[in-house]
N, C-alpha and C. Protein backbone atom coordinates (compact mmCIF):
# COMPACT_ATOMS: atom_id res chain seq x y z
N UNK A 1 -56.71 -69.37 -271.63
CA UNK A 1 -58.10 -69.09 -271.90
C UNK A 1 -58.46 -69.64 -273.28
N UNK A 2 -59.55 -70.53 -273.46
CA UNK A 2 -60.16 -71.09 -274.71
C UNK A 2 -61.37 -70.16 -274.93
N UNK A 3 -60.88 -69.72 -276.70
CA UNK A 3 -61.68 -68.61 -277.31
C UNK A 3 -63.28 -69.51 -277.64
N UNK A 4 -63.98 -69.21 -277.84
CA UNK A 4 -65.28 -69.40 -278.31
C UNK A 4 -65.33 -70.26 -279.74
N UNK A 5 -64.59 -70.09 -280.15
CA UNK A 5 -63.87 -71.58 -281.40
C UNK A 5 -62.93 -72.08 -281.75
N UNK A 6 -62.71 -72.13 -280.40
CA UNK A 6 -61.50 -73.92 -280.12
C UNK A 6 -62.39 -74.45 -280.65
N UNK A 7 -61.15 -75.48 -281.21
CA UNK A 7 -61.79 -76.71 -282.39
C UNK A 7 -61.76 -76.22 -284.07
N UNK A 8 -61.65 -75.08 -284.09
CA UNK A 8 -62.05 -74.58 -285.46
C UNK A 8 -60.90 -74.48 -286.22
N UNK A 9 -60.50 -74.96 -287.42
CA UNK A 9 -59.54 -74.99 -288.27
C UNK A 9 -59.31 -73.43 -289.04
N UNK A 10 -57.69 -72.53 -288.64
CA UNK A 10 -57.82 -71.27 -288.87
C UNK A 10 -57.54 -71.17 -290.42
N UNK A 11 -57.76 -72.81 -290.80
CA UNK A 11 -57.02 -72.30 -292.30
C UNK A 11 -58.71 -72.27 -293.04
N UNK A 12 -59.37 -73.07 -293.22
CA UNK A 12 -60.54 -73.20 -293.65
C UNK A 12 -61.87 -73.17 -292.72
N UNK A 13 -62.16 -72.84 -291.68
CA UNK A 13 -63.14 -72.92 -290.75
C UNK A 13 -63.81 -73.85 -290.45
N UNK A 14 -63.38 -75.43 -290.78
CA UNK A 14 -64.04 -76.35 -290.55
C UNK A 14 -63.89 -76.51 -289.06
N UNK A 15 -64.73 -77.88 -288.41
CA UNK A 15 -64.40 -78.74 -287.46
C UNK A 15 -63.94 -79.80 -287.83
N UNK A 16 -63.19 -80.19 -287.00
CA UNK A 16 -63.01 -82.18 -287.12
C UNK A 16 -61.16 -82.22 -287.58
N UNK A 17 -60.33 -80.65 -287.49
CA UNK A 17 -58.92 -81.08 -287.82
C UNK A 17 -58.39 -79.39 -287.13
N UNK A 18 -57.12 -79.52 -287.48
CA UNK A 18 -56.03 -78.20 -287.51
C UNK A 18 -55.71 -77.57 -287.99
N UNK A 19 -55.46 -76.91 -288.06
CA UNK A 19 -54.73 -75.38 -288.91
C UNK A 19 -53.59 -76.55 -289.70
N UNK A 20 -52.59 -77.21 -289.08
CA UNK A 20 -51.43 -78.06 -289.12
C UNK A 20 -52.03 -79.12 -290.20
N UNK A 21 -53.24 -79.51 -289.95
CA UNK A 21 -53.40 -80.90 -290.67
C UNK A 21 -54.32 -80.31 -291.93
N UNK A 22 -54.58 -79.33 -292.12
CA UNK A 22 -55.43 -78.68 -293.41
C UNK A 22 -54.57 -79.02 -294.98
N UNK A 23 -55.55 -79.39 -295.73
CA UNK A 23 -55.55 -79.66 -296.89
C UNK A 23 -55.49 -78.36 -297.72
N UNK A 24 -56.45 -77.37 -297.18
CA UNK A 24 -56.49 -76.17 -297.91
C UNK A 24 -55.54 -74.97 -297.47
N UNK A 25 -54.55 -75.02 -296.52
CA UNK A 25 -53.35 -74.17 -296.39
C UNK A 25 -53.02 -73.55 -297.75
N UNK A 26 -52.74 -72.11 -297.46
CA UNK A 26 -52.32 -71.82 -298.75
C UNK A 26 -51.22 -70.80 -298.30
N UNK A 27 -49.86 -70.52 -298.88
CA UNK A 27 -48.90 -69.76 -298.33
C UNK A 27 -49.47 -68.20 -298.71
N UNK A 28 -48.66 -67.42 -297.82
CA UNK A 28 -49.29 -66.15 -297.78
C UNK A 28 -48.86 -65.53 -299.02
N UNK A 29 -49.73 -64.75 -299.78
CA UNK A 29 -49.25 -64.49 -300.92
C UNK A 29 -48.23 -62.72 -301.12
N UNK A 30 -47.95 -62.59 -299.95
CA UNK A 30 -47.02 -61.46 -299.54
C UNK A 30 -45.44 -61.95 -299.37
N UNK A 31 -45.65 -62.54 -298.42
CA UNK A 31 -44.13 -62.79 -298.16
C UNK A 31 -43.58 -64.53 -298.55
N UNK A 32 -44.61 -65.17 -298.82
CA UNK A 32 -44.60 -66.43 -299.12
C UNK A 32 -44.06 -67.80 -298.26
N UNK A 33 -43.83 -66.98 -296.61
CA UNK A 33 -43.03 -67.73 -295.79
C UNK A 33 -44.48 -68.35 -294.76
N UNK A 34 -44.82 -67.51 -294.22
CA UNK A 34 -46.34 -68.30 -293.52
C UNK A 34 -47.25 -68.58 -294.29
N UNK A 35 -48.07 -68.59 -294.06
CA UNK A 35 -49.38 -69.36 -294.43
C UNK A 35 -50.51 -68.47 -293.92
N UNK A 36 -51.57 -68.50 -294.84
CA UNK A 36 -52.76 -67.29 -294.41
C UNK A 36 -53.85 -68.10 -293.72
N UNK A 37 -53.89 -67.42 -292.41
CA UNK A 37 -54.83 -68.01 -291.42
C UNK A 37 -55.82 -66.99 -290.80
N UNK A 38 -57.45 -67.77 -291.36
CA UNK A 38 -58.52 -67.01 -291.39
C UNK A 38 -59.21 -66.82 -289.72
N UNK A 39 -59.29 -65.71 -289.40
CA UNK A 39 -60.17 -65.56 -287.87
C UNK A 39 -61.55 -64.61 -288.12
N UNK A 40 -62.10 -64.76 -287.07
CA UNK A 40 -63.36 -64.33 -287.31
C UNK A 40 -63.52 -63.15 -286.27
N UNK A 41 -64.22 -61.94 -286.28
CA UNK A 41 -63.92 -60.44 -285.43
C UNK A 41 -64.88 -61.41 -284.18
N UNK A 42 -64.47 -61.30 -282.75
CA UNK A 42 -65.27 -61.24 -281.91
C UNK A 42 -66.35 -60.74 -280.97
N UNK A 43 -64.81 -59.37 -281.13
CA UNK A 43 -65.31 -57.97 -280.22
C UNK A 43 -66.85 -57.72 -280.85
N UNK A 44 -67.75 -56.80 -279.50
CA UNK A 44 -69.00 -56.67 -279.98
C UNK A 44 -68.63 -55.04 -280.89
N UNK A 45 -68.69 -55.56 -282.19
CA UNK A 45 -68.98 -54.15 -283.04
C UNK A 45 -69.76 -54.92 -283.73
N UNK A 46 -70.13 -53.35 -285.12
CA UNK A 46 -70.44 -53.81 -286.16
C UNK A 46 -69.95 -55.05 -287.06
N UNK A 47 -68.62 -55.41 -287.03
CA UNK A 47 -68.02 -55.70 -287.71
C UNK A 47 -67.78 -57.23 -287.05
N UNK A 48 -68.52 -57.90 -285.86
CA UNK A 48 -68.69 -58.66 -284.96
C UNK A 48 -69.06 -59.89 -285.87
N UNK A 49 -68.25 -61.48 -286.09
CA UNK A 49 -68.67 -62.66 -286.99
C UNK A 49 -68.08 -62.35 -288.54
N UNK A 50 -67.98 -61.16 -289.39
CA UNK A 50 -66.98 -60.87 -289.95
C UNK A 50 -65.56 -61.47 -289.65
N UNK A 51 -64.97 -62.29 -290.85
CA UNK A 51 -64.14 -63.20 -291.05
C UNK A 51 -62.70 -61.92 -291.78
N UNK A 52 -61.76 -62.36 -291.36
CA UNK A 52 -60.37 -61.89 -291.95
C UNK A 52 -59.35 -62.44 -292.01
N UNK A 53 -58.88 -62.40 -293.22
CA UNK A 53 -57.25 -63.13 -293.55
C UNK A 53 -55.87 -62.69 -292.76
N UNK A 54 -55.08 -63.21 -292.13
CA UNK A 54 -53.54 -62.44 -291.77
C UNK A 54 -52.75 -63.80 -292.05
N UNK A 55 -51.46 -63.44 -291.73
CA UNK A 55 -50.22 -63.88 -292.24
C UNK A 55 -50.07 -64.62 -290.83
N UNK A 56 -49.47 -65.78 -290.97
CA UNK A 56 -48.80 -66.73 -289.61
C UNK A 56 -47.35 -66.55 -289.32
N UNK A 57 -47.18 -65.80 -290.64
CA UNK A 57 -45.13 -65.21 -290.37
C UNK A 57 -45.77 -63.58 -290.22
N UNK A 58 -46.51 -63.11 -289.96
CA UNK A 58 -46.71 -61.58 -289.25
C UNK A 58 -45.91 -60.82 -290.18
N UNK A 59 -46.01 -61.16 -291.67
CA UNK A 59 -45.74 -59.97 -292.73
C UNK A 59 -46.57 -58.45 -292.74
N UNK A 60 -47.60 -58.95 -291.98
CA UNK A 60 -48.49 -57.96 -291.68
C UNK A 60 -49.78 -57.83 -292.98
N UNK A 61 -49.61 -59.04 -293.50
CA UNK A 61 -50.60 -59.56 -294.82
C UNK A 61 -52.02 -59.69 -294.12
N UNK A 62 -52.65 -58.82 -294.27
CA UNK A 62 -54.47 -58.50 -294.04
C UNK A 62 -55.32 -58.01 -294.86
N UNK A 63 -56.63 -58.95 -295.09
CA UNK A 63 -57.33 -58.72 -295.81
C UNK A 63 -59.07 -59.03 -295.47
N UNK A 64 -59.64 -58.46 -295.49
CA UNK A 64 -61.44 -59.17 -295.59
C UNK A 64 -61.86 -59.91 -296.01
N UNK A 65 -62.54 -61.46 -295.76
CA UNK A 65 -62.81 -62.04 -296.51
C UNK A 65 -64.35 -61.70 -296.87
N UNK A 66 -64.47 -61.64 -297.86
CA UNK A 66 -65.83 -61.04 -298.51
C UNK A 66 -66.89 -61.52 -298.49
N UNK A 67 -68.05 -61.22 -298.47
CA UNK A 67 -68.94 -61.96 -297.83
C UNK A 67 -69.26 -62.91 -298.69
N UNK A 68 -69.54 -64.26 -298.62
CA UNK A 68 -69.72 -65.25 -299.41
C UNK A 68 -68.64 -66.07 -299.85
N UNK A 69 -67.48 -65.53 -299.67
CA UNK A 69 -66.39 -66.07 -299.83
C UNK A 69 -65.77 -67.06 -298.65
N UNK A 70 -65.52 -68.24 -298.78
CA UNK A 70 -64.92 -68.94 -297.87
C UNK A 70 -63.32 -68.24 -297.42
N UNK A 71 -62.99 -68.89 -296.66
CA UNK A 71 -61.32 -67.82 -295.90
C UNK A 71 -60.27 -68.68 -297.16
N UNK A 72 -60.14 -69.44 -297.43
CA UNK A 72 -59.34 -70.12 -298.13
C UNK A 72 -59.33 -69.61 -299.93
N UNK A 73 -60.44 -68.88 -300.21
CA UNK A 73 -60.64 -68.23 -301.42
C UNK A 73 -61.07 -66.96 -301.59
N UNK A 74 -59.96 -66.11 -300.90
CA UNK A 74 -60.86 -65.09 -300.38
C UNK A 74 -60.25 -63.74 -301.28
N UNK A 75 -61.17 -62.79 -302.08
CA UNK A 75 -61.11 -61.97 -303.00
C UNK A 75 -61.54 -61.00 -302.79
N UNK A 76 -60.72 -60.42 -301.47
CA UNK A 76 -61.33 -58.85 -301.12
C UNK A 76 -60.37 -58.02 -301.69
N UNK A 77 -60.97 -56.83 -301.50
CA UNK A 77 -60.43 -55.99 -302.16
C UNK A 77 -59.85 -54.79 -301.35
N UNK A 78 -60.69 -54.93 -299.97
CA UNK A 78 -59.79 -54.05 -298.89
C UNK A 78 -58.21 -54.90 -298.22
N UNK A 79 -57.21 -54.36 -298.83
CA UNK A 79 -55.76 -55.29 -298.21
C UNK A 79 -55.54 -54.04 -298.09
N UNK A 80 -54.08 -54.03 -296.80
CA UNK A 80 -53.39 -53.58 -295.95
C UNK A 80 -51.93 -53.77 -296.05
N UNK A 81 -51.35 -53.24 -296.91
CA UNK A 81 -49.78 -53.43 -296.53
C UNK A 81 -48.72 -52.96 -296.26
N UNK A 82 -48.17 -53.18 -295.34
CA UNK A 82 -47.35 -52.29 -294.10
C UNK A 82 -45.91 -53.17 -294.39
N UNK A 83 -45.13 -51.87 -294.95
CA UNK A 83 -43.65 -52.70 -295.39
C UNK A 83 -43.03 -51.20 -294.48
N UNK A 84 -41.82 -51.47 -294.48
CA UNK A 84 -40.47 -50.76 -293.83
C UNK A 84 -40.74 -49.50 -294.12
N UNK A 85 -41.04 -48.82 -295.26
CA UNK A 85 -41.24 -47.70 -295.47
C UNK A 85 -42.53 -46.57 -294.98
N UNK A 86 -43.40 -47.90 -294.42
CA UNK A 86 -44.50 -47.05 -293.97
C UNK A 86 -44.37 -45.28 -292.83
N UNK A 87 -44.48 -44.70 -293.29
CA UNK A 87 -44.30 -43.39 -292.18
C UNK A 87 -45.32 -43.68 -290.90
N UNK A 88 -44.73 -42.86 -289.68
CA UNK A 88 -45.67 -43.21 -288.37
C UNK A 88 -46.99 -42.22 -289.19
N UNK A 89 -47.30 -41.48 -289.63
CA UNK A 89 -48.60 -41.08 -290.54
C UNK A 89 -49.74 -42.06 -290.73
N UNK A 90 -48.92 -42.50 -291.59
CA UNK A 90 -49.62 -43.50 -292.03
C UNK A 90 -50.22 -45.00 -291.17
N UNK A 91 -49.22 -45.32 -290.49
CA UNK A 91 -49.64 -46.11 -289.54
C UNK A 91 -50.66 -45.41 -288.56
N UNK A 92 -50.72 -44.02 -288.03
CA UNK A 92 -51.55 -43.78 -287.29
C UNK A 92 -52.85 -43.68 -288.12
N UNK A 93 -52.83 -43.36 -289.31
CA UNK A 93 -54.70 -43.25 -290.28
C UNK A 93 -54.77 -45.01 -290.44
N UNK A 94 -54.29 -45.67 -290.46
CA UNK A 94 -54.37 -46.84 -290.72
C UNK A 94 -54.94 -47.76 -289.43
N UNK A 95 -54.25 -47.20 -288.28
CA UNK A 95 -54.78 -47.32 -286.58
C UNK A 95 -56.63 -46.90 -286.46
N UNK A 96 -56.30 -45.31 -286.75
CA UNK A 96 -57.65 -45.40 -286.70
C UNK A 96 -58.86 -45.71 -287.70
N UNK A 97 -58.38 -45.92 -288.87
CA UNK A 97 -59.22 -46.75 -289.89
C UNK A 97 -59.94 -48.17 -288.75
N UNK A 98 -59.12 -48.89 -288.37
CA UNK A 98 -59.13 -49.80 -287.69
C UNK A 98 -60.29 -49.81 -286.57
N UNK A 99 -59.83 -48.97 -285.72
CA UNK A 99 -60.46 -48.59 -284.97
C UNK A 99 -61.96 -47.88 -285.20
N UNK A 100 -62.05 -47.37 -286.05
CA UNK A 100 -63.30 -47.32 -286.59
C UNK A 100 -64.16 -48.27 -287.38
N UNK A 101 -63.78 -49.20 -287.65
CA UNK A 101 -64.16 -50.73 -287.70
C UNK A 101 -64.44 -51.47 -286.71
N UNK A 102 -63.65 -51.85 -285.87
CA UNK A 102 -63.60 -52.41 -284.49
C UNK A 102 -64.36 -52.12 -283.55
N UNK A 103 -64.81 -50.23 -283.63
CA UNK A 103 -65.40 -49.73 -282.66
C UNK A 103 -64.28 -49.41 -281.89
């Protein structure tokens, strides 16, 4: 199934290249092994065209990109980070944080 922006570069949101062939790749600044690749919310919520940062090595590196901010320079201030120690607690307020975003 092709999402609604095939074609779109996840590192910078352009057209006309790849995630692969991007100039503006930048490694994830968590784990430093992937690379932070920007998507945009689809689902119909509030929060629907709203852009967000994650990790391509699934460090679990997430962040908002802020409004006005391109994905490649992005200076939010809501981040998420989920290391080994997280308690199931916490992952569940963190679930429904989510989910109350998402709808």
């Amino acid at each position: 199934m092709t999402g609604r922006k095939a074609g779109v570069c996840h590192s910078c949101r352009s057209k006309g290249h790849f995630f692969a062939e991007c100039s503006n790749k930048r490694h994830c600044p968590w784990c430093k092994h992937g690379f932070v690749k920007c998507f945009e919310v689809e689902r119909e919520t509030k929060k629907k065209g709203k852009l967000f940062n994650c990790c391509s090595a699934k460090c679990r590196y997430w962040e908002w990109v802020d409004k006005g901010e391109s994905c490649s320079k992005s200076s939010s201030t809501v981040t998420v980070n989920l290391n080994n120690s997280t308690t199931t607690e916490e992952l569940q307020q963190i679930n429904r944080t989510f989910q109350s975003w998402f709808g």
